[in-house]
N, C-alpha and C. Protein backbone atom coordinates (compact mmCIF):
# COMPACT_ATOMS: atom_id res chain seq x y z
N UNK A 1 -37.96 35.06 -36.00
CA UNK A 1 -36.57 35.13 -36.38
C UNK A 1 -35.96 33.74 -36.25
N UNK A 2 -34.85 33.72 -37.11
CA UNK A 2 -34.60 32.09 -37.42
C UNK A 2 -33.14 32.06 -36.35
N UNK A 3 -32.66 33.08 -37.19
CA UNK A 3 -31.10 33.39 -36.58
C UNK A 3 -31.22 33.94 -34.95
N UNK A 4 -30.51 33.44 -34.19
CA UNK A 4 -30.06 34.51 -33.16
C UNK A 4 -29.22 35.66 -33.53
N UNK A 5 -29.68 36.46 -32.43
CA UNK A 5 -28.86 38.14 -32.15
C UNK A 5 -27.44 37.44 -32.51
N UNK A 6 -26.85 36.97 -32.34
CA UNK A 6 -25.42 36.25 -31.79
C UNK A 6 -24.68 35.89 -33.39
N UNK A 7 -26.10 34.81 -34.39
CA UNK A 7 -25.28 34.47 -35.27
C UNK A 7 -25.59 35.94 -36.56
N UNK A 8 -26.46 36.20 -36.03
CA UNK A 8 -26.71 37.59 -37.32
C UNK A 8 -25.49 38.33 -37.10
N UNK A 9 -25.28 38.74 -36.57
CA UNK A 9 -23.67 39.83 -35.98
C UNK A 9 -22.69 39.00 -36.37
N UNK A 10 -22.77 37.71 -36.38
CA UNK A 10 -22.07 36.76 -36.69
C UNK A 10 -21.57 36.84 -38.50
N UNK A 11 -22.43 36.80 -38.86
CA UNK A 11 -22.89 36.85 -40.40
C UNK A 11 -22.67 38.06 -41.24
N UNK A 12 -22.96 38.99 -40.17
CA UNK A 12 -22.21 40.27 -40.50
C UNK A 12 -20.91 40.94 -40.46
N UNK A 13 -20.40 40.34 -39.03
CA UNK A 13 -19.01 40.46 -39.19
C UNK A 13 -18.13 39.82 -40.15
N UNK A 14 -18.53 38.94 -40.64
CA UNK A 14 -18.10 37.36 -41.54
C UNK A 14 -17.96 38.30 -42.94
N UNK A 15 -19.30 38.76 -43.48
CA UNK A 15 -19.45 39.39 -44.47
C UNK A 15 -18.61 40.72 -44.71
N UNK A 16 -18.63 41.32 -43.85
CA UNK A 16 -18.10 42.81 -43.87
C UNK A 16 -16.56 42.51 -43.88
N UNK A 17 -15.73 41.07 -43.40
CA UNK A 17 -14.57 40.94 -43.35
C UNK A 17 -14.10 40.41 -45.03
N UNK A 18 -15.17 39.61 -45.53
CA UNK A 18 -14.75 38.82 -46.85
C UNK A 18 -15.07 40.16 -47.81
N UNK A 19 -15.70 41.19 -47.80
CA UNK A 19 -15.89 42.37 -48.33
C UNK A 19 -14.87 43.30 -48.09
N UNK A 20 -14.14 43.31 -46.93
CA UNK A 20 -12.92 44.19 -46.93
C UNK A 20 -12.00 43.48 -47.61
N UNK A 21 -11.58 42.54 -47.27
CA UNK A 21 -10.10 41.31 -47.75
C UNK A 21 -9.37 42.15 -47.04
N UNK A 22 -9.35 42.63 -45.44
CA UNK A 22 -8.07 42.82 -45.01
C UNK A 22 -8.23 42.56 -43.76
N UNK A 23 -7.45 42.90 -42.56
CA UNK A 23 -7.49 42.63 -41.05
C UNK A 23 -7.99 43.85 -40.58
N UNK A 24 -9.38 44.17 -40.16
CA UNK A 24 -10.38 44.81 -39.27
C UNK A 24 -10.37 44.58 -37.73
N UNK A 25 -9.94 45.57 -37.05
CA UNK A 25 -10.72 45.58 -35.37
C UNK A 25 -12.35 45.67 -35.28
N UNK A 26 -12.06 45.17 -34.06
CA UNK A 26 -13.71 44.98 -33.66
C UNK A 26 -14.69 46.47 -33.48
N UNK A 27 -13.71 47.42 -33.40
CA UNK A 27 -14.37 48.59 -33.45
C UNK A 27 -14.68 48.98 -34.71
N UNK A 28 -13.90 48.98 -35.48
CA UNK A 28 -14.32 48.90 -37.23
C UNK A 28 -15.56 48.50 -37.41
N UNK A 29 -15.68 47.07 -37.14
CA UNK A 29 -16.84 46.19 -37.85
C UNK A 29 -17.83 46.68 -36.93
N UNK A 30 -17.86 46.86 -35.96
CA UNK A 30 -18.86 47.10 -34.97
C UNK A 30 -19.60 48.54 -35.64
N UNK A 31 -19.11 49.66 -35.71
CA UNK A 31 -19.43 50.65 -36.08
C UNK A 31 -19.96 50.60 -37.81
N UNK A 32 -19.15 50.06 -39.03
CA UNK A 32 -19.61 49.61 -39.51
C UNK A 32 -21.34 48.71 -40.34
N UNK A 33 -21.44 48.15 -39.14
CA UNK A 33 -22.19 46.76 -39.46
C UNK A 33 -23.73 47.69 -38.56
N UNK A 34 -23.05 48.40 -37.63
CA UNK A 34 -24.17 48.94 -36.34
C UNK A 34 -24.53 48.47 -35.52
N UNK A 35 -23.67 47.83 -34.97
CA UNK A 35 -24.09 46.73 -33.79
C UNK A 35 -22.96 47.60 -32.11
N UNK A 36 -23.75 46.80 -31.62
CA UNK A 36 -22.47 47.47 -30.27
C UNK A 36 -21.35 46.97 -30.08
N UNK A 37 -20.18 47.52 -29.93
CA UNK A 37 -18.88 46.76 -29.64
C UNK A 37 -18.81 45.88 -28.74
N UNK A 38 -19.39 45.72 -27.49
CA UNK A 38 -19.27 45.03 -26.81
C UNK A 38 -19.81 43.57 -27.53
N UNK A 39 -20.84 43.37 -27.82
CA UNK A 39 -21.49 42.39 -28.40
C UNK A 39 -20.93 41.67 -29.58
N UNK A 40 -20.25 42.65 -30.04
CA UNK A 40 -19.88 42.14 -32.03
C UNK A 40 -18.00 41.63 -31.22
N UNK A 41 -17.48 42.35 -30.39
CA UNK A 41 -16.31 42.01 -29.76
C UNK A 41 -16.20 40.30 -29.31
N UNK A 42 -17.26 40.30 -28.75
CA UNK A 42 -17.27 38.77 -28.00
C UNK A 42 -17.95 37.77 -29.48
N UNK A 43 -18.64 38.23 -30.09
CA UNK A 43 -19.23 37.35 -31.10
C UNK A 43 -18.01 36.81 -32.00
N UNK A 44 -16.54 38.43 -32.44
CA UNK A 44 -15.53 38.03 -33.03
C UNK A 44 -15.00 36.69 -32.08
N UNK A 45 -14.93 37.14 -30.71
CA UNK A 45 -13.98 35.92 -30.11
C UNK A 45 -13.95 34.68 -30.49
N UNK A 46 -15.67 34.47 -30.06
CA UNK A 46 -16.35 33.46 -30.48
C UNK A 46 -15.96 32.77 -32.18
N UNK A 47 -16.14 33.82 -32.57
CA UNK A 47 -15.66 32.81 -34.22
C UNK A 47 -14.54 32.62 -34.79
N UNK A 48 -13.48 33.24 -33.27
CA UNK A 48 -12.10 33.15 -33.33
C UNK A 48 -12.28 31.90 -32.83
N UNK A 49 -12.27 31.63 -31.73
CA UNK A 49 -12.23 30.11 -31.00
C UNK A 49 -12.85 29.48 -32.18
N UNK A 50 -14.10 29.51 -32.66
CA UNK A 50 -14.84 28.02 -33.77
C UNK A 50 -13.80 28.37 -35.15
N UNK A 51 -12.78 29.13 -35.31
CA UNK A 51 -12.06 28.86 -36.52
C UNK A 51 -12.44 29.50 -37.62
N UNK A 52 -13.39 30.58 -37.97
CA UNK A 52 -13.80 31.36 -38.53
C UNK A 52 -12.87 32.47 -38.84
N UNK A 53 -11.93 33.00 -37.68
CA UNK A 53 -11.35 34.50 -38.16
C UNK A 53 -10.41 33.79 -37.38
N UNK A 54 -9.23 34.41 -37.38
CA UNK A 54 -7.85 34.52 -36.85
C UNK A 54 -7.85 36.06 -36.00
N UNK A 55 -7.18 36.05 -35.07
CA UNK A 55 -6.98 36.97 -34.15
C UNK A 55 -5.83 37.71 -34.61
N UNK A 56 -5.35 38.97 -35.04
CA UNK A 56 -4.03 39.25 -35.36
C UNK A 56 -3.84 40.47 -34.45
N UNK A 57 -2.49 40.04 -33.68
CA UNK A 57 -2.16 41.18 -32.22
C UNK A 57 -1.51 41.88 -32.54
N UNK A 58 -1.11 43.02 -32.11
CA UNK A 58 -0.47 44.45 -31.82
C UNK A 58 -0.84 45.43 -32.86
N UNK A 59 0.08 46.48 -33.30
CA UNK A 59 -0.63 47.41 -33.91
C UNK A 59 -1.07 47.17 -35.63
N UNK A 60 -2.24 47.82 -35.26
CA UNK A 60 -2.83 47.59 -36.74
C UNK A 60 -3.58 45.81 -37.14
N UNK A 61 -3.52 45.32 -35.26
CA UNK A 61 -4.06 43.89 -35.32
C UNK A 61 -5.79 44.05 -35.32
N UNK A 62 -6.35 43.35 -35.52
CA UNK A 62 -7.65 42.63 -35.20
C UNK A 62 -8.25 41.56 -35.73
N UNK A 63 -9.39 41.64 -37.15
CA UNK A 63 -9.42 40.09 -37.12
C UNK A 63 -9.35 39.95 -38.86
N UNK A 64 -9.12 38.62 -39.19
CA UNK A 64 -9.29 38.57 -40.57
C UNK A 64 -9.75 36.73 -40.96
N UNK A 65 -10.26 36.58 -41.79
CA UNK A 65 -10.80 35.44 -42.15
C UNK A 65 -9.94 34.31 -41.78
N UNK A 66 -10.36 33.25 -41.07
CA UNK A 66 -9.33 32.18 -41.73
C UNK A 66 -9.66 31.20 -42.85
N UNK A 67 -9.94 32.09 -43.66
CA UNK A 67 -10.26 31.11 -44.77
C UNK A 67 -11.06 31.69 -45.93
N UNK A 68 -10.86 31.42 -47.29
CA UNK A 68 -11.37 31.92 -48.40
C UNK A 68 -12.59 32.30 -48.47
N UNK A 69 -13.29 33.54 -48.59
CA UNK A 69 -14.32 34.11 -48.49
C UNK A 69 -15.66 32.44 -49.12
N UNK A 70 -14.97 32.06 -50.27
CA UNK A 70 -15.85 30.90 -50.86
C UNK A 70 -15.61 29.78 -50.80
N UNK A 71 -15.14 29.61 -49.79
CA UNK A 71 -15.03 28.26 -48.84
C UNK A 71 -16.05 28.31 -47.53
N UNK A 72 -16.39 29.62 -47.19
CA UNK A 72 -17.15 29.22 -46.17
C UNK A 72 -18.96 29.45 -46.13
N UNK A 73 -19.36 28.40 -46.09
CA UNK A 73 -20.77 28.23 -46.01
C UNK A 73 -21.44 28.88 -45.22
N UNK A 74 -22.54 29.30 -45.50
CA UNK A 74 -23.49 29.89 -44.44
C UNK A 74 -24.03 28.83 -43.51
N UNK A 75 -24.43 28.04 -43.86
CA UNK A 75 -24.75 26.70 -43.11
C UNK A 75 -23.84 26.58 -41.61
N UNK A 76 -22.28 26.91 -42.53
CA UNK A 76 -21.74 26.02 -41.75
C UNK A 76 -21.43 27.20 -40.10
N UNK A 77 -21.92 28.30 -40.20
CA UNK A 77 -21.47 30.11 -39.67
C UNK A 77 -23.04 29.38 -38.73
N UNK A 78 -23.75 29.51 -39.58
CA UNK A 78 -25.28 29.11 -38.96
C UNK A 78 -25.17 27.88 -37.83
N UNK A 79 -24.23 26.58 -37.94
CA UNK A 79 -24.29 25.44 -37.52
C UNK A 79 -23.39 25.20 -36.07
N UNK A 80 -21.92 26.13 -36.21
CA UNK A 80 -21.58 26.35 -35.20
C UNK A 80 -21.83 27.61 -34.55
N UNK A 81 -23.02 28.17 -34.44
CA UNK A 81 -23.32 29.52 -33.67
C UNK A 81 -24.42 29.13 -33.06
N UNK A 82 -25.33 28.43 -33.98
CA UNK A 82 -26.72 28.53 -33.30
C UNK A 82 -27.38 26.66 -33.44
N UNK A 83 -26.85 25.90 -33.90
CA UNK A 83 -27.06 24.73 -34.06
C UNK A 83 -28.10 24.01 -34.84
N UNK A 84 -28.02 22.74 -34.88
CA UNK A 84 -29.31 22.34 -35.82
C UNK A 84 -30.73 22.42 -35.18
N UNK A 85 -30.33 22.12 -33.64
CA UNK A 85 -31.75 22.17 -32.90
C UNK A 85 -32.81 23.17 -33.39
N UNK A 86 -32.07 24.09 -34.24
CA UNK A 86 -32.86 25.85 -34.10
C UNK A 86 -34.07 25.21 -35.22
N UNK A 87 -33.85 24.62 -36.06
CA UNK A 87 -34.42 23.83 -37.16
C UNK A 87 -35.69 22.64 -36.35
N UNK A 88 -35.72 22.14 -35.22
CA UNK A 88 -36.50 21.59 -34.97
C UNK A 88 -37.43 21.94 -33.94
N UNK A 89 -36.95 23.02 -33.96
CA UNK A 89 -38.01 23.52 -33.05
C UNK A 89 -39.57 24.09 -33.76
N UNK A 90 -40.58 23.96 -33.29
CA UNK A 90 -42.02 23.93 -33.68
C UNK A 90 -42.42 25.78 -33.41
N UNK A 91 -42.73 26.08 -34.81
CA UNK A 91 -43.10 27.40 -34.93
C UNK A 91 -44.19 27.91 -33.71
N UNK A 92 -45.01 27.11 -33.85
CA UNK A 92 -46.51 27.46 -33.20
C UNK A 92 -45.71 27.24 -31.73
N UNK A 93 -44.70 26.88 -31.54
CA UNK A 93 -44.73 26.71 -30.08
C UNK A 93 -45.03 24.91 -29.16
N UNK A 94 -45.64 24.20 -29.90
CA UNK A 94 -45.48 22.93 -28.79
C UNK A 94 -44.92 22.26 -28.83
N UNK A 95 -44.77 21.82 -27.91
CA UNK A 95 -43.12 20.86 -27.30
C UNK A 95 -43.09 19.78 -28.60
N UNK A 96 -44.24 19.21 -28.49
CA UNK A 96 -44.14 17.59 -29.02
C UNK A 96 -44.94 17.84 -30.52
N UNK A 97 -45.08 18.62 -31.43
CA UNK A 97 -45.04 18.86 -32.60
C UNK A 97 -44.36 17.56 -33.31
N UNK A 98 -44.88 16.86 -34.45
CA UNK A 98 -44.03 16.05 -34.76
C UNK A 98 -45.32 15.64 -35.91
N UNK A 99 -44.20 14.66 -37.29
CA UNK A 99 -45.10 14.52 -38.70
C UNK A 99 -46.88 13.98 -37.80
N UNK A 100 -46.47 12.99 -36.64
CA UNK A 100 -47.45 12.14 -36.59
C UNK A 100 -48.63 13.36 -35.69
N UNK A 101 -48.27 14.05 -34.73
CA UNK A 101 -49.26 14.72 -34.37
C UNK A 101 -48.88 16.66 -34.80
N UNK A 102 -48.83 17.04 -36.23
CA UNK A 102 -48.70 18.26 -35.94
C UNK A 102 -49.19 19.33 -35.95
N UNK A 103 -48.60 20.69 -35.66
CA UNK A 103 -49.20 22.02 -35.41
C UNK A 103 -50.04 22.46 -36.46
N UNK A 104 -50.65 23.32 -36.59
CA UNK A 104 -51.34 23.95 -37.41
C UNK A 104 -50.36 24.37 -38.67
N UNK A 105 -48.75 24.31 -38.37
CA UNK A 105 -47.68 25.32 -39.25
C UNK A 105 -47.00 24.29 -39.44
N UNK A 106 -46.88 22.73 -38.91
CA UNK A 106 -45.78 22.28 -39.31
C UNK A 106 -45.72 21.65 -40.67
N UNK A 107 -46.30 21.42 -41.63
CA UNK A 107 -46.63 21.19 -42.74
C UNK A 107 -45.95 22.27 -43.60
N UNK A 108 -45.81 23.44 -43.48
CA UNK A 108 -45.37 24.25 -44.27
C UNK A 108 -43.75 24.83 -43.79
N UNK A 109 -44.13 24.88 -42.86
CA UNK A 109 -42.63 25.07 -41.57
C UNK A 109 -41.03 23.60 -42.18
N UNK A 110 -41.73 22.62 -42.43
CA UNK A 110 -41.30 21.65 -43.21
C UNK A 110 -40.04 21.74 -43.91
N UNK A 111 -41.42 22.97 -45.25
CA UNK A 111 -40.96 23.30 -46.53
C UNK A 111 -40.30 24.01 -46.61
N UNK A 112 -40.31 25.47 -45.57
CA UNK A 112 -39.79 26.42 -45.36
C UNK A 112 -38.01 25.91 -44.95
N UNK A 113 -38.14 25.10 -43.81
CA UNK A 113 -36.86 24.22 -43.38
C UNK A 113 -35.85 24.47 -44.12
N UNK A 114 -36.67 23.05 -45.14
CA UNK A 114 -35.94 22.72 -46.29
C UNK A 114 -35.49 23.70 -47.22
N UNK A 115 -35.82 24.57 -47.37
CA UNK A 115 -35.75 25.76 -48.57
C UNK A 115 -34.51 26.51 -47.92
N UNK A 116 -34.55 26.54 -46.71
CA UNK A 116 -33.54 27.63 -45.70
C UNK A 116 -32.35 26.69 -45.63
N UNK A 117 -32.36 25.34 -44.90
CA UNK A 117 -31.24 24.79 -44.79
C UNK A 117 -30.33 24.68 -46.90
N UNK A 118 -31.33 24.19 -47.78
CA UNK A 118 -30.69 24.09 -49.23
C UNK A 118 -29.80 25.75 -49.46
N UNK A 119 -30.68 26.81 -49.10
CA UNK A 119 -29.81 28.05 -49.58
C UNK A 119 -28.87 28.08 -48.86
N UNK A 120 -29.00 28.41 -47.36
CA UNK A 120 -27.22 28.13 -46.46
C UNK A 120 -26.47 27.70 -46.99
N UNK A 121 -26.79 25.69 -47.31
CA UNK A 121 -25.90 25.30 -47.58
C UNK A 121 -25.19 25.56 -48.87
N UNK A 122 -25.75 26.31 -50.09
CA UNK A 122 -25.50 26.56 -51.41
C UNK A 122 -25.14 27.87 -51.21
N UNK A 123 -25.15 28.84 -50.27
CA UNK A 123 -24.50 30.34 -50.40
C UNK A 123 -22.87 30.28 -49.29
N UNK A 124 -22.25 30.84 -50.09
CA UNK A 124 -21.20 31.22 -49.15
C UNK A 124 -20.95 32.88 -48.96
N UNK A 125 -19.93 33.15 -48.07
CA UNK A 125 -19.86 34.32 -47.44
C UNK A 125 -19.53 34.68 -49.07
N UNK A 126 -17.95 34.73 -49.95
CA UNK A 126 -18.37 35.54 -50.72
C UNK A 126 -19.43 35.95 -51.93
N UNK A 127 -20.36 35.40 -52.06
CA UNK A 127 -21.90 35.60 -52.40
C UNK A 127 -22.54 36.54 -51.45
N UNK A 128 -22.08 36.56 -49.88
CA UNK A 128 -23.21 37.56 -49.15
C UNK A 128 -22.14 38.57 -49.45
N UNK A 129 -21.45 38.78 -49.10
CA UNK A 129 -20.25 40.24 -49.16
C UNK A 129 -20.58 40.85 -50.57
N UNK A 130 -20.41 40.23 -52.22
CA UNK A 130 -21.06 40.96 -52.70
C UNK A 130 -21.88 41.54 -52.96
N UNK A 131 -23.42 41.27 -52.27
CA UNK A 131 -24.00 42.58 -51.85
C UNK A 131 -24.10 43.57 -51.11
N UNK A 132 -22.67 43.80 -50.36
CA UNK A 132 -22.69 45.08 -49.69
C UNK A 132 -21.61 45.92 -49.97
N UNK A 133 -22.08 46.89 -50.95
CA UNK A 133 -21.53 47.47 -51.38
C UNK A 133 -20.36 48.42 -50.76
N UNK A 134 -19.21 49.19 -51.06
CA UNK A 134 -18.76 50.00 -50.08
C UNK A 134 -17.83 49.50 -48.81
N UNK A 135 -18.33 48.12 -48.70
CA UNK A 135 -17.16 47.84 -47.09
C UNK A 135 -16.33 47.70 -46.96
N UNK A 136 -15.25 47.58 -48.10
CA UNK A 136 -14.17 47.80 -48.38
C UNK A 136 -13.07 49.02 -48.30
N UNK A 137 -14.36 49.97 -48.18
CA UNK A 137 -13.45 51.82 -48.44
C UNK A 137 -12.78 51.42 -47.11
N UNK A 138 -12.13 52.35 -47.46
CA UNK A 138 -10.95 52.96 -45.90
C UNK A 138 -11.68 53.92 -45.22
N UNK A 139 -11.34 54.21 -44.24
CA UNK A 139 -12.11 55.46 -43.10
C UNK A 139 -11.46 56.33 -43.61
């Protein structure tokens, strides 16, 4: 797995919000998406603090984008959740993997990289939201 637990829920809440276009609680998306509230609760916080969603309080509050479904990059959801390090780390596992001495995988691991970081950076949330159909209905 490339993503953490953390930014996938991440990605999902992101999606399921640019697919509604309205202000969702965390119990919504949580139930929704299938994740546990507790977890998808703190993940919203989280992308409240990095600037991702806006917090909206009292009744009928919870969260909503701050920002145009196609303005925001996957890259960029990917970059402040889980960082670039996640990218240099060596599939097979050893520390010191590198062009001059590498793994059995890093040659292709490379390519793979590259192929993953180009789509992030070329998909945005509303590209992922339209494939999920439905998240928009009302309860």
């Amino acid at each position: 797995m490339i993503f953490s637990k953390k930014c996938e829920y991440a990605i999902r809440a992101l999606s399921y919000l640019a697919g509604a276009g309205r202000v969702c609680d965390a119990r919504e998306i949580s139930r929704r998406e299938n994740a546990p509230y507790p977890f998808m609760a703190k993940v919203l916080q989280e992308l409240s603090r990095k600037g991702f969603v806006r917090s909206v309080k009292g009744v009928g509050g919870g969260f909503k984008l701050a920002n145009p479904p196609h303005c925001v990059r996957l890259m960029d959801v990917f970059l402040a959740l889980d960082g670039k390090h996640v990218f240099g780390k060596c599939l097979y596992g050893f520390a010191k993997c590198s062009d001059a001495a590498p793994c059995p995988l890093h040659d292709d691991w490379k390519i793979l990289q590259g192929s993953i970081e180009t789509y992030l950076t070329s998909h945005t949330l509303a590209q992922l939201s339209q494939g999920n159909p439905g998240q928009a209905s009302e309860d």
